[in-house]
Protein backbone atom coordinates (compact mmCIF):
# COMPACT_ATOMS: atom_id res chain seq x y z
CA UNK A 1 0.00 0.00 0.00
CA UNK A 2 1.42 3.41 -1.08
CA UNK A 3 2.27 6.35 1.15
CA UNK A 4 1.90 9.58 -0.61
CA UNK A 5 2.52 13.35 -0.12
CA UNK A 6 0.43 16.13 -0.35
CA UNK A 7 1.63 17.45 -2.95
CA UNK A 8 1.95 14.23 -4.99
CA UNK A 9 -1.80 13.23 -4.69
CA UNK A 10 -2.67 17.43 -5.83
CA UNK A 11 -0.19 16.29 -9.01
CA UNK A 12 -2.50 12.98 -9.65
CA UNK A 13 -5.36 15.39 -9.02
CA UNK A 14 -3.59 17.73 -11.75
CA UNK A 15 -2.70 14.96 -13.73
CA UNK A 16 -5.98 12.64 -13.66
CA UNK A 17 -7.60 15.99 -15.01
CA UNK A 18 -5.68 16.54 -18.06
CA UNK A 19 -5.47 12.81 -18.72
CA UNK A 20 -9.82 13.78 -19.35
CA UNK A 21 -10.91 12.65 -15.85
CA UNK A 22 -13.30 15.36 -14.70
CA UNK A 23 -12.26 16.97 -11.36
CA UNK A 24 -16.35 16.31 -10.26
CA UNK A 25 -15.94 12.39 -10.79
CA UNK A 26 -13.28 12.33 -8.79
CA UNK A 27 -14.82 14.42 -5.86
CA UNK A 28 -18.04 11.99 -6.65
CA UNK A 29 -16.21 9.19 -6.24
CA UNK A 30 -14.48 10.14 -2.82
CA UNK A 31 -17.91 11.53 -1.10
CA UNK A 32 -19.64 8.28 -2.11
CA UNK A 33 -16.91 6.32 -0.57
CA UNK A 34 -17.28 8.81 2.79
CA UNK A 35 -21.02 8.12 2.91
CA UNK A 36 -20.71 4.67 2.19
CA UNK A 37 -18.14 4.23 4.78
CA UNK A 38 -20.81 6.21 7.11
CA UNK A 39 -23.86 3.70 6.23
CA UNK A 40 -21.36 0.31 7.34
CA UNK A 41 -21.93 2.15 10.87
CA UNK A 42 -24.56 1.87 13.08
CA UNK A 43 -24.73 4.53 15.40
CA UNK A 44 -28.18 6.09 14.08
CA UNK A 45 -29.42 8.27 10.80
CA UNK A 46 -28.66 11.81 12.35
CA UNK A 47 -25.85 13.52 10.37
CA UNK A 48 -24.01 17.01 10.74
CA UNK A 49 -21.17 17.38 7.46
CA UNK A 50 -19.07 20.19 7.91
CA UNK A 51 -17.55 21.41 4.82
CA UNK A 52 -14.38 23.71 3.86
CA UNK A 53 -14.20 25.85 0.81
CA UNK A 54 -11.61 23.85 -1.11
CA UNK A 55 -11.70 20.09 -2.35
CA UNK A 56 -12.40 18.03 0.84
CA UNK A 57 -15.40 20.40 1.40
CA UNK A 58 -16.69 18.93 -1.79
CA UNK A 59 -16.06 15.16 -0.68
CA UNK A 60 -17.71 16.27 2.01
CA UNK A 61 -21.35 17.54 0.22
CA UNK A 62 -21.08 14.85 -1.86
CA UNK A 63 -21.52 12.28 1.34
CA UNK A 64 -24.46 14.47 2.14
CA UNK A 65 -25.92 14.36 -0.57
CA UNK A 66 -25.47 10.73 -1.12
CA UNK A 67 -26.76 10.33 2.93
CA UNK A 68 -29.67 12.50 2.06
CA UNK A 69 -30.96 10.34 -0.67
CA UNK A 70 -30.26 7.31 1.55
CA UNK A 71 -32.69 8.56 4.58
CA UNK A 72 -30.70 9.86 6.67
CA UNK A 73 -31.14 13.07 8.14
CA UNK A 74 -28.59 15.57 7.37
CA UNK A 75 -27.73 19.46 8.16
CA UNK A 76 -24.81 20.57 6.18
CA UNK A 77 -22.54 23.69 6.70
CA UNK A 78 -19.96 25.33 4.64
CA UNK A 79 -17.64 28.18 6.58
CA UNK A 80 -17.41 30.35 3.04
CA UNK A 81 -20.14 31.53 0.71
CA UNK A 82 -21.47 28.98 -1.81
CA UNK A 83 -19.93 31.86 -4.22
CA UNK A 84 -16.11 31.55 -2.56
CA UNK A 85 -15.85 27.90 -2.84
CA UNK A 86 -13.76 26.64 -5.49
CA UNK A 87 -15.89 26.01 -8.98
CA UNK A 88 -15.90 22.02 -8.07
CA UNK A 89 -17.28 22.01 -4.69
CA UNK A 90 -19.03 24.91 -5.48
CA UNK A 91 -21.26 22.65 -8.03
CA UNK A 92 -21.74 19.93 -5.51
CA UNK A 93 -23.27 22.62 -2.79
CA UNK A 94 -25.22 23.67 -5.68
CA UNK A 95 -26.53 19.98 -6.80
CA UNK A 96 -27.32 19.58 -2.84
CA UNK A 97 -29.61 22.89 -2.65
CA UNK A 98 -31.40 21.73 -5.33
CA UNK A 99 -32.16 18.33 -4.70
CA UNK A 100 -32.34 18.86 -0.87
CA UNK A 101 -33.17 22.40 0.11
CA UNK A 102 -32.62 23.96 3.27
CA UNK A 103 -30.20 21.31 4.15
CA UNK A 104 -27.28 23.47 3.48
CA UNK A 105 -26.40 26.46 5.82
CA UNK A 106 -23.31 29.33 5.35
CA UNK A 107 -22.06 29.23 9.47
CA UNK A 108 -22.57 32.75 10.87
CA UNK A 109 -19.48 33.46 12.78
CA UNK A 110 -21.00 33.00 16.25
CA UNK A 111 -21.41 29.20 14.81
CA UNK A 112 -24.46 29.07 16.59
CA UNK A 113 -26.66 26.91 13.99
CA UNK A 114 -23.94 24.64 14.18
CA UNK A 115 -23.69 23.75 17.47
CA UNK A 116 -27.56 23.06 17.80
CA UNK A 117 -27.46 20.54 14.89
CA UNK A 118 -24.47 18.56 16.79
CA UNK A 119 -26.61 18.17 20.25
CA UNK A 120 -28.40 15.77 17.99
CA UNK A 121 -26.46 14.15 15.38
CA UNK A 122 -25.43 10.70 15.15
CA UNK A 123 -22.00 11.48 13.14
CA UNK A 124 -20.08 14.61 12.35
CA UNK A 125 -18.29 14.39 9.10
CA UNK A 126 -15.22 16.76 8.91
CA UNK A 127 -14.89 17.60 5.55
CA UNK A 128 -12.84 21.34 6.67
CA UNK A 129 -9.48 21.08 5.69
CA UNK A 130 -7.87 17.58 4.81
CA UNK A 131 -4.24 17.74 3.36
CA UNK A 132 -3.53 21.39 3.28
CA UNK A 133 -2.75 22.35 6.24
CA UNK A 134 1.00 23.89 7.67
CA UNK A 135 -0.04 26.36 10.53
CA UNK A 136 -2.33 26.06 13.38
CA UNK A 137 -5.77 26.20 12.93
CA UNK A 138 -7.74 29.90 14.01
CA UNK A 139 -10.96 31.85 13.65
CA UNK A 140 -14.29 30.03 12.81
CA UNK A 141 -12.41 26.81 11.65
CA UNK A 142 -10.43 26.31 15.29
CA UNK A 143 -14.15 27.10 16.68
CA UNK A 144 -15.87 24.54 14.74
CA UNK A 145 -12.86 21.76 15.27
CA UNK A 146 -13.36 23.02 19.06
CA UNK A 147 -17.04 22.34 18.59
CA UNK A 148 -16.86 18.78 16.97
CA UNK A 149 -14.99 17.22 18.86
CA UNK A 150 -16.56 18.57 22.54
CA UNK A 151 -19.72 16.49 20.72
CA UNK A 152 -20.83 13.29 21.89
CA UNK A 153 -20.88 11.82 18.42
CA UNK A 154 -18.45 9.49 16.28
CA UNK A 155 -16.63 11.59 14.08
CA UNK A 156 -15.55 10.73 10.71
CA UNK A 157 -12.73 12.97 8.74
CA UNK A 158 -12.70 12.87 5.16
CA UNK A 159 -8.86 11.66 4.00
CA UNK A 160 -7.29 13.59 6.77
CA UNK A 161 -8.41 14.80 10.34
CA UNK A 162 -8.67 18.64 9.89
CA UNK A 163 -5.71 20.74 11.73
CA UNK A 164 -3.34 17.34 10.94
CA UNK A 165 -0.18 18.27 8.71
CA UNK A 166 -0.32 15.67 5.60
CA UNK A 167 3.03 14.90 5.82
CA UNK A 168 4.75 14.41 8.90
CA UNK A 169 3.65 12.92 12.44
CA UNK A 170 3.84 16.38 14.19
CA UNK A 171 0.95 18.76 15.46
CA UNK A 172 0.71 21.81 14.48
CA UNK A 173 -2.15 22.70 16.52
CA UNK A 174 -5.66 21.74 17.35
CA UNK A 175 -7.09 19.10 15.21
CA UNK A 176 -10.05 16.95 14.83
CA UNK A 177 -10.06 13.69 17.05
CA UNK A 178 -11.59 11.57 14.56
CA UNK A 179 -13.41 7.85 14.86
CA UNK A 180 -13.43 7.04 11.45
CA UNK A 181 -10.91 8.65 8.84
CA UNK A 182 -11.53 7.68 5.34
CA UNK A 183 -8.56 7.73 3.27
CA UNK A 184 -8.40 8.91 -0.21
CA UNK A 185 -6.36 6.49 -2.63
CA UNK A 186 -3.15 6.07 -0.57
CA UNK A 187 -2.14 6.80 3.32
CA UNK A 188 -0.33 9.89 3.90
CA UNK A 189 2.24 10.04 6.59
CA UNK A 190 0.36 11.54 9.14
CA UNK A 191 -2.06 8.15 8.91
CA UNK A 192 0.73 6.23 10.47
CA UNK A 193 3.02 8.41 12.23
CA UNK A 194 2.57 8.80 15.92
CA UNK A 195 1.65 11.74 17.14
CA UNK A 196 -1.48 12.79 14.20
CA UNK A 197 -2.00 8.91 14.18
CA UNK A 198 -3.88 9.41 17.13
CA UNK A 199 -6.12 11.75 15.78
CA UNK A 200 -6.98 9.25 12.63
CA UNK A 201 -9.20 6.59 14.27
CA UNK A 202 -10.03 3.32 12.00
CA UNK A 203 -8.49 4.40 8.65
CA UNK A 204 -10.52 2.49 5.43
CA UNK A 205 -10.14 3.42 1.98
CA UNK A 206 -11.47 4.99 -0.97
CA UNK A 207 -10.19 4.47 -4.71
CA UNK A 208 -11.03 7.66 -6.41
CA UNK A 209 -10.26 6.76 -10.22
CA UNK A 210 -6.66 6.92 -10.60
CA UNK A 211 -5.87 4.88 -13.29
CA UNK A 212 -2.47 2.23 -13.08
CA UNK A 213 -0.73 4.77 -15.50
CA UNK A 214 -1.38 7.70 -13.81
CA UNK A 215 -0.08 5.90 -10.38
CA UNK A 216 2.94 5.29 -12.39
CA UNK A 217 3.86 8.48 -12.50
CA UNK A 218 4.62 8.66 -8.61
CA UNK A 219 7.26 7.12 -6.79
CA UNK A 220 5.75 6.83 -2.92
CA UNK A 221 7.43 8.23 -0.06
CA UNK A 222 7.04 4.66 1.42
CA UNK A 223 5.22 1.49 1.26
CA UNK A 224 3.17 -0.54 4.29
CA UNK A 225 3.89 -3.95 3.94
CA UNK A 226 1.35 -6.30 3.19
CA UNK A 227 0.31 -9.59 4.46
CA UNK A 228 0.60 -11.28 0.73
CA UNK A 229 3.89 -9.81 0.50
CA UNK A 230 5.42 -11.98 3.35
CA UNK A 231 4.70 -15.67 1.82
CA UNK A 232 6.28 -14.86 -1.09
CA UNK A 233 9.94 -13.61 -0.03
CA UNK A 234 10.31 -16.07 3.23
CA UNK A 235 13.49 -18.26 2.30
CA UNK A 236 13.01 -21.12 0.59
CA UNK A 237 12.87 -24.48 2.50
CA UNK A 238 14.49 -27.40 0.25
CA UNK A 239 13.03 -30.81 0.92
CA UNK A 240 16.41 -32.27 0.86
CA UNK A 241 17.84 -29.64 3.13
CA UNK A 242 19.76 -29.64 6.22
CA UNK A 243 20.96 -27.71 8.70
CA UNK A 244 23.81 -26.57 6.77
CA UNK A 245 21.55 -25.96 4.03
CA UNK A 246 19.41 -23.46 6.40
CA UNK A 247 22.60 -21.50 7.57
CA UNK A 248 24.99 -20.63 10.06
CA UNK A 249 23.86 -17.51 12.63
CA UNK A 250 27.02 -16.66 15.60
CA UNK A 251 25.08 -14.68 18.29
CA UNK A 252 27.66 -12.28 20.28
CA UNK A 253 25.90 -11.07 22.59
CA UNK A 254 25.26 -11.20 26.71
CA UNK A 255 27.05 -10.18 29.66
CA UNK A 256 27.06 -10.86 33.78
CA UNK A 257 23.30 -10.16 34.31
CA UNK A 258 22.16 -9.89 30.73
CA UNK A 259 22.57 -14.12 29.70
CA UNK A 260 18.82 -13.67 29.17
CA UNK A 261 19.52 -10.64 26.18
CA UNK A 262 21.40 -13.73 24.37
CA UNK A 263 19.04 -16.69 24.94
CA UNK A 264 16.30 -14.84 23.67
CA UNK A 265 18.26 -13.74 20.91
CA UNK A 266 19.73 -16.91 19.54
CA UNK A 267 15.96 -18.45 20.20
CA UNK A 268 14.58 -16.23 17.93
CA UNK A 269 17.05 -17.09 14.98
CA UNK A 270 16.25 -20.60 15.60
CA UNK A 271 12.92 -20.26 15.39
CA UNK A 272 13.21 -18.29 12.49
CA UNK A 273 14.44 -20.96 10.54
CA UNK A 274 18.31 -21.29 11.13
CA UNK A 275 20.06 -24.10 10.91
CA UNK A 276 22.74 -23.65 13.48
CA UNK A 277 23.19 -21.10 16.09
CA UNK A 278 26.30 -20.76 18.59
CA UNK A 279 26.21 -18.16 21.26
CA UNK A 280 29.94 -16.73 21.53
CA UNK A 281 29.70 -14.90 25.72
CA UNK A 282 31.47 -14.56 28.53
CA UNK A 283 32.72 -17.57 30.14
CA UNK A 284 31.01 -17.02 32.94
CA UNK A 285 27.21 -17.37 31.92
CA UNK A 286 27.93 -19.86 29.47
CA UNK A 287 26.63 -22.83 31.66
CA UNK A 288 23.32 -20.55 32.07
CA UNK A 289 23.22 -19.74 28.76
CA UNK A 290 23.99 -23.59 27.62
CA UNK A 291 21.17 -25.11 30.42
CA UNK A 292 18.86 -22.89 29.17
CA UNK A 293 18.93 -23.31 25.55
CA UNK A 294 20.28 -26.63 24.72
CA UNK A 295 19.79 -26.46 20.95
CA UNK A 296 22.22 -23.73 20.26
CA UNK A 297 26.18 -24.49 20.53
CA UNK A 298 28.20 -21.79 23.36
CA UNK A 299 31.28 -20.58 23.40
CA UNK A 300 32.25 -18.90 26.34
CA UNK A 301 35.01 -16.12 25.70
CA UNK A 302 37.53 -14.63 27.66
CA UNK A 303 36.07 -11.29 29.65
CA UNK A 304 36.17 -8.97 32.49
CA UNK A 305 34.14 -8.87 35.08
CA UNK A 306 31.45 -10.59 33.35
CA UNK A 307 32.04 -8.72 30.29
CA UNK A 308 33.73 -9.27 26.40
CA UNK A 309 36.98 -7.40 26.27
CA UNK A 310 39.17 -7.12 23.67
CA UNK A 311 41.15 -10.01 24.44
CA UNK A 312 37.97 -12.25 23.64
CA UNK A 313 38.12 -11.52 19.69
CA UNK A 314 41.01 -14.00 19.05
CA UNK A 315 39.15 -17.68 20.31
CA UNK A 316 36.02 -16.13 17.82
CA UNK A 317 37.83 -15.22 14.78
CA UNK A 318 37.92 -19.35 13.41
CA UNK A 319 33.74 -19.25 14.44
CA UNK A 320 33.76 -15.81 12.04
CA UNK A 321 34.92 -17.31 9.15
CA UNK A 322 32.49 -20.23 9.35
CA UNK A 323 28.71 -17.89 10.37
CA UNK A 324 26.53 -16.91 7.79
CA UNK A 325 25.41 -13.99 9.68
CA UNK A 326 26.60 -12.54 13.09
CA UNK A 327 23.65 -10.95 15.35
CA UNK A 328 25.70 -8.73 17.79
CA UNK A 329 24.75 -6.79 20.60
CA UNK A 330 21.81 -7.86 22.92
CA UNK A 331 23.27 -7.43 26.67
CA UNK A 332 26.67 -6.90 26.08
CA UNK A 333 26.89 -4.01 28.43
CA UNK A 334 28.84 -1.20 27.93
CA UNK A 335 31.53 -1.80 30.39
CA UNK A 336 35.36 -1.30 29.84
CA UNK A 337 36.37 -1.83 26.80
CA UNK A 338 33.53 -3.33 25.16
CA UNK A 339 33.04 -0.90 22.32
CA UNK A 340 36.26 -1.24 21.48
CA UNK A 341 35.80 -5.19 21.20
CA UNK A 342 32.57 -4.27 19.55
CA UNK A 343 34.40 -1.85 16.61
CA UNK A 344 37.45 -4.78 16.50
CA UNK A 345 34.60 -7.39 15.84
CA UNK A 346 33.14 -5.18 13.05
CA UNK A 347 36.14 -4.49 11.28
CA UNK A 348 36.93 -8.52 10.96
CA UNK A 349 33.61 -9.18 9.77
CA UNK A 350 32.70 -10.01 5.94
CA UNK A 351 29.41 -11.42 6.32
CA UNK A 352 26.20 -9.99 7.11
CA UNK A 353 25.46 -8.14 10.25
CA UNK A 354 22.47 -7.48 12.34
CA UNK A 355 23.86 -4.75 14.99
CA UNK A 356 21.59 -3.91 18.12
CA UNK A 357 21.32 -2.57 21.60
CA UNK A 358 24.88 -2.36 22.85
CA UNK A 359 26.69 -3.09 19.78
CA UNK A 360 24.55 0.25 18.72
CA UNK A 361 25.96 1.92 21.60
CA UNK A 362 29.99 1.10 20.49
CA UNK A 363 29.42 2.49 17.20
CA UNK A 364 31.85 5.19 16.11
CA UNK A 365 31.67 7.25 12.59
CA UNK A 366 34.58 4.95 11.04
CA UNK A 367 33.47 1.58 12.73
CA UNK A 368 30.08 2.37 11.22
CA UNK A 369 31.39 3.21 7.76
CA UNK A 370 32.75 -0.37 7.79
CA UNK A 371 29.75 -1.75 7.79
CA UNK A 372 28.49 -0.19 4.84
CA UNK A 373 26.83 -3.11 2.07
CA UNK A 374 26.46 -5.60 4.75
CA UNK A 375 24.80 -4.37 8.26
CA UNK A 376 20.98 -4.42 9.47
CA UNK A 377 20.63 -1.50 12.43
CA UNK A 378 17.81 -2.15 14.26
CA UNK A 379 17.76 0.90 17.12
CA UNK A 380 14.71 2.37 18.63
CA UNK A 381 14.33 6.02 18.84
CA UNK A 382 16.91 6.54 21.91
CA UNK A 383 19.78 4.61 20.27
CA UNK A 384 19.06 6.35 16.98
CA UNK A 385 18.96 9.74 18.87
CA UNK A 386 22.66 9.07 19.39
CA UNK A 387 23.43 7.41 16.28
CA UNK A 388 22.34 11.03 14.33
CA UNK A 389 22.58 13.54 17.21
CA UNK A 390 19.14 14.35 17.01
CA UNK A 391 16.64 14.96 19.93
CA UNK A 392 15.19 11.24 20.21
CA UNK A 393 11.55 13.49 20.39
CA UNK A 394 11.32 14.55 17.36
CA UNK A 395 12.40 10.80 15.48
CA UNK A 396 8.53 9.55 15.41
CA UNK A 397 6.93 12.35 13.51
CA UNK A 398 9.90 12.11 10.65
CA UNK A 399 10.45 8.21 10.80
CA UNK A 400 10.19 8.10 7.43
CA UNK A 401 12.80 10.48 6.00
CA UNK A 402 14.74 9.71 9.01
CA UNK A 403 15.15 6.10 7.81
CA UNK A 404 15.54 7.19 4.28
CA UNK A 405 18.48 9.24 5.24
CA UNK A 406 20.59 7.55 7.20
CA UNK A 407 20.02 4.14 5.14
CA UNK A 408 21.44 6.07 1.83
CA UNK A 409 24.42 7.51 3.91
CA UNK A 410 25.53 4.71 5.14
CA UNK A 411 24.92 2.11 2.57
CA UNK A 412 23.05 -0.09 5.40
CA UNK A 413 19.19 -1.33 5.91
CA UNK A 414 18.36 0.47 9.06
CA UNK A 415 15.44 -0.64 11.12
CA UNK A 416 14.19 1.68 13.13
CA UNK A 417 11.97 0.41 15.48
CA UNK A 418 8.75 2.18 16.79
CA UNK A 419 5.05 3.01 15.49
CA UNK A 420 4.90 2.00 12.83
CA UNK A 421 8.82 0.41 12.60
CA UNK A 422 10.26 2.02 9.43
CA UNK A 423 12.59 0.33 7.36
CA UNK A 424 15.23 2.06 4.66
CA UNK A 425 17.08 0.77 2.31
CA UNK A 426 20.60 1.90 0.25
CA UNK A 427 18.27 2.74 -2.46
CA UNK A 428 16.00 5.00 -0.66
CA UNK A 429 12.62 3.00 -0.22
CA UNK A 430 11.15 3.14 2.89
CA UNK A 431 8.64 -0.03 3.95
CA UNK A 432 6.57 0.68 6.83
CA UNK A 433 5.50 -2.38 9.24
CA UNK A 434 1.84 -2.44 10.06
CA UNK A 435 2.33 -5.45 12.87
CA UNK A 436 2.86 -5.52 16.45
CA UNK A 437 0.71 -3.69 19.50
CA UNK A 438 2.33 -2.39 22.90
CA UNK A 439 2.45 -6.36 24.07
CA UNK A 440 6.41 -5.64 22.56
CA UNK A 441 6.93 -2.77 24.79
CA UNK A 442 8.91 -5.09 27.25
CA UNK A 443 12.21 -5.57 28.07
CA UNK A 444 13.65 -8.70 25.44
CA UNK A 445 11.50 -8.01 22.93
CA UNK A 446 14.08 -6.54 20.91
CA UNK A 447 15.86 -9.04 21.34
CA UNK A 448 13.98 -11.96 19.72
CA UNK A 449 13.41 -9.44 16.95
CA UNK A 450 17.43 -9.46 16.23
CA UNK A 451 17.20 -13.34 16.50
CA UNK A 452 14.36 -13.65 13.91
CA UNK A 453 15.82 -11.46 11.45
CA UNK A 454 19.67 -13.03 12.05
CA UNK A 455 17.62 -16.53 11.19
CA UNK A 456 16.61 -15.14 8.22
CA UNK A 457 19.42 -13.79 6.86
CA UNK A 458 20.76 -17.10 7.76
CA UNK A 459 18.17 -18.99 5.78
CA UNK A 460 18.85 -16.91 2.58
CA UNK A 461 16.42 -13.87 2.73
CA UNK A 462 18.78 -10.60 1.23
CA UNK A 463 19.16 -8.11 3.84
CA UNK A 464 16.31 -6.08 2.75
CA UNK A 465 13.95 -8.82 2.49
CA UNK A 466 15.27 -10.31 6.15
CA UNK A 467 14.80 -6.87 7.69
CA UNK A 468 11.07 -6.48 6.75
CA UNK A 469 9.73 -10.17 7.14
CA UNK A 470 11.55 -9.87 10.88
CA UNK A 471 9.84 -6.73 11.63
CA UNK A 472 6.41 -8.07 10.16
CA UNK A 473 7.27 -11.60 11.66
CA UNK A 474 7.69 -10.32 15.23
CA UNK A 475 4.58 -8.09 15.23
CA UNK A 476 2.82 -10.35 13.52
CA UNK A 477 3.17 -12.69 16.48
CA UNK A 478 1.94 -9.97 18.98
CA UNK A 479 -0.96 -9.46 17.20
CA UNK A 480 -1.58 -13.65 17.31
CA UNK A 481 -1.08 -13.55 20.85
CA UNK A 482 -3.42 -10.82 21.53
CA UNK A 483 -6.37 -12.23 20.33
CA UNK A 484 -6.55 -14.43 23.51
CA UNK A 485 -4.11 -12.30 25.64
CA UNK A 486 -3.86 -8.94 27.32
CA UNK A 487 -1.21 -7.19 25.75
CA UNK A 488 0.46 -6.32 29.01
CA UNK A 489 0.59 -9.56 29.63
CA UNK A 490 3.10 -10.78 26.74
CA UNK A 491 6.56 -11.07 27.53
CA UNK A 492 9.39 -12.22 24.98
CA UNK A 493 9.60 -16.27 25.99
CA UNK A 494 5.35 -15.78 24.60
CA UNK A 495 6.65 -14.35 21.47
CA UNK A 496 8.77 -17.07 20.73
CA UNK A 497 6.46 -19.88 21.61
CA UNK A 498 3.71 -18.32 19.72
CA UNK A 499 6.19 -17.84 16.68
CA UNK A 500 5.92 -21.15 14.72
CA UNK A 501 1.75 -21.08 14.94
CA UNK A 502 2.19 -17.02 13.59
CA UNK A 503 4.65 -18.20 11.15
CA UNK A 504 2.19 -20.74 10.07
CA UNK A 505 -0.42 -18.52 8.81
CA UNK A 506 2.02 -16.20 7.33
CA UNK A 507 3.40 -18.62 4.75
CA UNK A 508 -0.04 -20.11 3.88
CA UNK A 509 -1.91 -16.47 3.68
């Protein structure tokens, strides 16, 4: 599913027009969609539309129209003069008067007409401002936001909640809290980045009449992942294969403490598909490690205090050559000289990476460099706060070109966990992950998600691939678990017993 820009979708607009698609079908076919999405709802026939002067005001008298000849009762407001709207919208008020009249009101500025008519209406439908909007909202349009939303009615914005910025997560201002938001054609950013998300309710679609070579003209901003996707690029399984066949994964990771951080970690790859897994740790949580995971192979390093030095990289190098992937960093502290074992590991290492947690926290510019072509980063917000010297605040509302950014730079697939998890590539695409619910806000959970992907990579998925089928993977299996769980309740050792049953109706979706 495509993410789009404001300005892109006014370019199909621009361009859907001069390839002979009138302007009115197009507004037709998004206030049907809006009124249609109304009538799936049962909360009663009483309906207040609140239209702007520009083209989401037009969606919006459309839907009442189309409500109006459906039964329902409907009072509908514009904030302009019919005579200020713009030509399109000003055709559909026109088309309501006549068919319907008196159901269309101009709003005096005291708003007064409009706050009667929401005391007893079923649904609002915000049809004010959609995707234009970069500056606060003031004047009779903060009013009437102000207005809906004190209402005791279920609110439904039409594409975008008005006083939401298209394209980033931010607020600007006030905005409408919306139930229902129906989309127009593609998300925009503010859909799925936290904070507007909020704002957006249940988001369902409309198709407007794009046609496939008009679409072809745009190149998204970013693309959710679908479920259909997924069964298609997991690694292949040969019938004759064995555990060579499925690959190698070394797990570096754990410390005095932290032997949990690698358990869960080299669990995941395994049940991800890998073939063999050895946990390289410190020699002194390798019998925990060992008792509590009996079906990967330890190797307990020299260390310090419970902790990999740089005097534990020569016993690993001959276990180097021979992984298929190295997943490095779950609970390795930051103690001593750990970072520097971290950065000597790196620069040794051909084969693909997946670096989190710790070995996040030991990156330096030129270790980081080396890991250009070959590396998976997987930090959330805080560790990429550091990684870009950035405020870790304002990461959620620009996910997207965040990821973008920093994935170009440094050559790398960068994961960057969060709502939704955004994933960039060398190229520049951005895929956003749909999966997962706060049942992964726990400590660990990371952790299996480094396994999974590791497994993966291990089992033949590129690194692109690997990165989004572990992030859809792991939330996938949150989402399985919550249908007969609390989500507070899941912890990581659920995720990973859960994984082979969510796995399971992945590959036969």
């Amino acid at each position: 599913m495509n993410v789009v820009s404001a300005a892109q979708i006014k370019a199909l607009d621009k361009a859907a027009v001069e390839a002979g698609i009138p302007a009115g079908d197009l507004m037709e076919n998004a206030g049907r969609g809006v009124a249609e999405a109304v009538m799936r709802r049962s909360h009663g026939k009483n309906s207040v539309v609140i239209a702007g002067k520009g083209g989401n005001g037009g969606d919006a008298l459309v839907a009442a129209r189309v409500l109006s000849e459906r039964g329902y009762r409907v009072r509908a407001f514009t904030l302009s003069a019919i005579d200020a709207l713009i030509p399109t919208t000003r055709e559909k008020a026109k088309l309501l008067n006549e068919r319907f009249p008196g159901r269309l009101s101009v709003l005096d500025d005291d708003l007064d007409e409009l706050n009667q008519a929401l005391v007893t209406a079923d649904y609002a439908i915000d049809g004010l401002l959609g995707i234009g909007v970069d500056r606060p909202l003031s004047g009779k349009y903060l009013e009437a936001v102000r207005a809906i939303n004190a209402a005791d009615l279920f609110r439904v914005a039409v594409d975008l909640p008005s006083g939401l910025s298209s394209d980033s997560g931010g607020i600007i201002g006030e905005a409408i809290n919306a139930d229902l938001t129906v989309c127009m054609a593609a998300y925009k950013p503010a859909h799925l980045l936290y904070p507007s998300r909020s704002y957006c309710g249940e988001v369902v679609f409309v198709q407007v009449g794009y046609t496939d070579d008009l679409w072809k003209t745009v190149t998204p901003i970013a693309c959710v992942v679908e479920k259909s996707w997924i069964a298609d690029h997991l690694p292949a399984r040969r019938p004759d294969g064995h555990k060579g066949t499925f690959g190698r994964a070394l797990v570096v990771a754990g410390s005095l403490g932290m032997s949990g951080a690698a358990i869960l970690t080299a669990a995941g790859a395994l049940r991800a598909g890998a073939g063999l897994v050895t946990i390289a740790c410190p020699r002194s949580i390798q019998a925990i490690i060992a008792t509590a995971l009996p079906e990967a192979i330890t190797i307990g390093l020299p260390e310090r205090e419970g902790h990999l030095t740089q005097d534990s990289l020569a016993p690993l190098r001959d276990h180097l050559v021979r992984a298929d992937v190295l997943a490095l960093g779950p609970g390795l502290a930051r103690a001593g000289d750990t970072g520097a074992f971290v950065c000597a590991l790196i620069a040794e290492v051909k084969s693909p990476l997946v670096i989190d947690a710790d070995g996040l926290f030991a990156l330096d510019h030129e270790t980081l460099t080396l890991t250009a072509g070959h590396a998976i980063l997987t930090p959330h917000p805080g560790e990429m706060s550091r990684l870009i010297e950035r405020p870790a605040g304002e990461i959620d509302a620009e996910r997207i070109e965040i990821a973008r950014a920093f994935a170009r730079e440094h050559n790398a697939v960068l994961l960057l966990k969060g709502s939704p998890t955004a994933i960039g590539t060398p190229k520049g695409d951005v895929f956003l992950n749909p999966t997962g619910n706060t049942g992964l806000a726990t400590g660990g959970s990371g952790d299996v998600l480094t396994g999974i992907i590791a497994g993966l990579l291990a089992g033949g998925a590129p690194m692109r691939d690997a990165a989004i089928l572990g992030a859809y993977m792991h939330g996938y299996t949150a989402d399985y678990l919550a249908r007969d769980h609390s989500e507070r309740s899941i912890i990581p050792s659920d995720l990973l017993e859960a994984l082979p049953q969510a796995i399971k109706e992945l590959e036969d979706a």
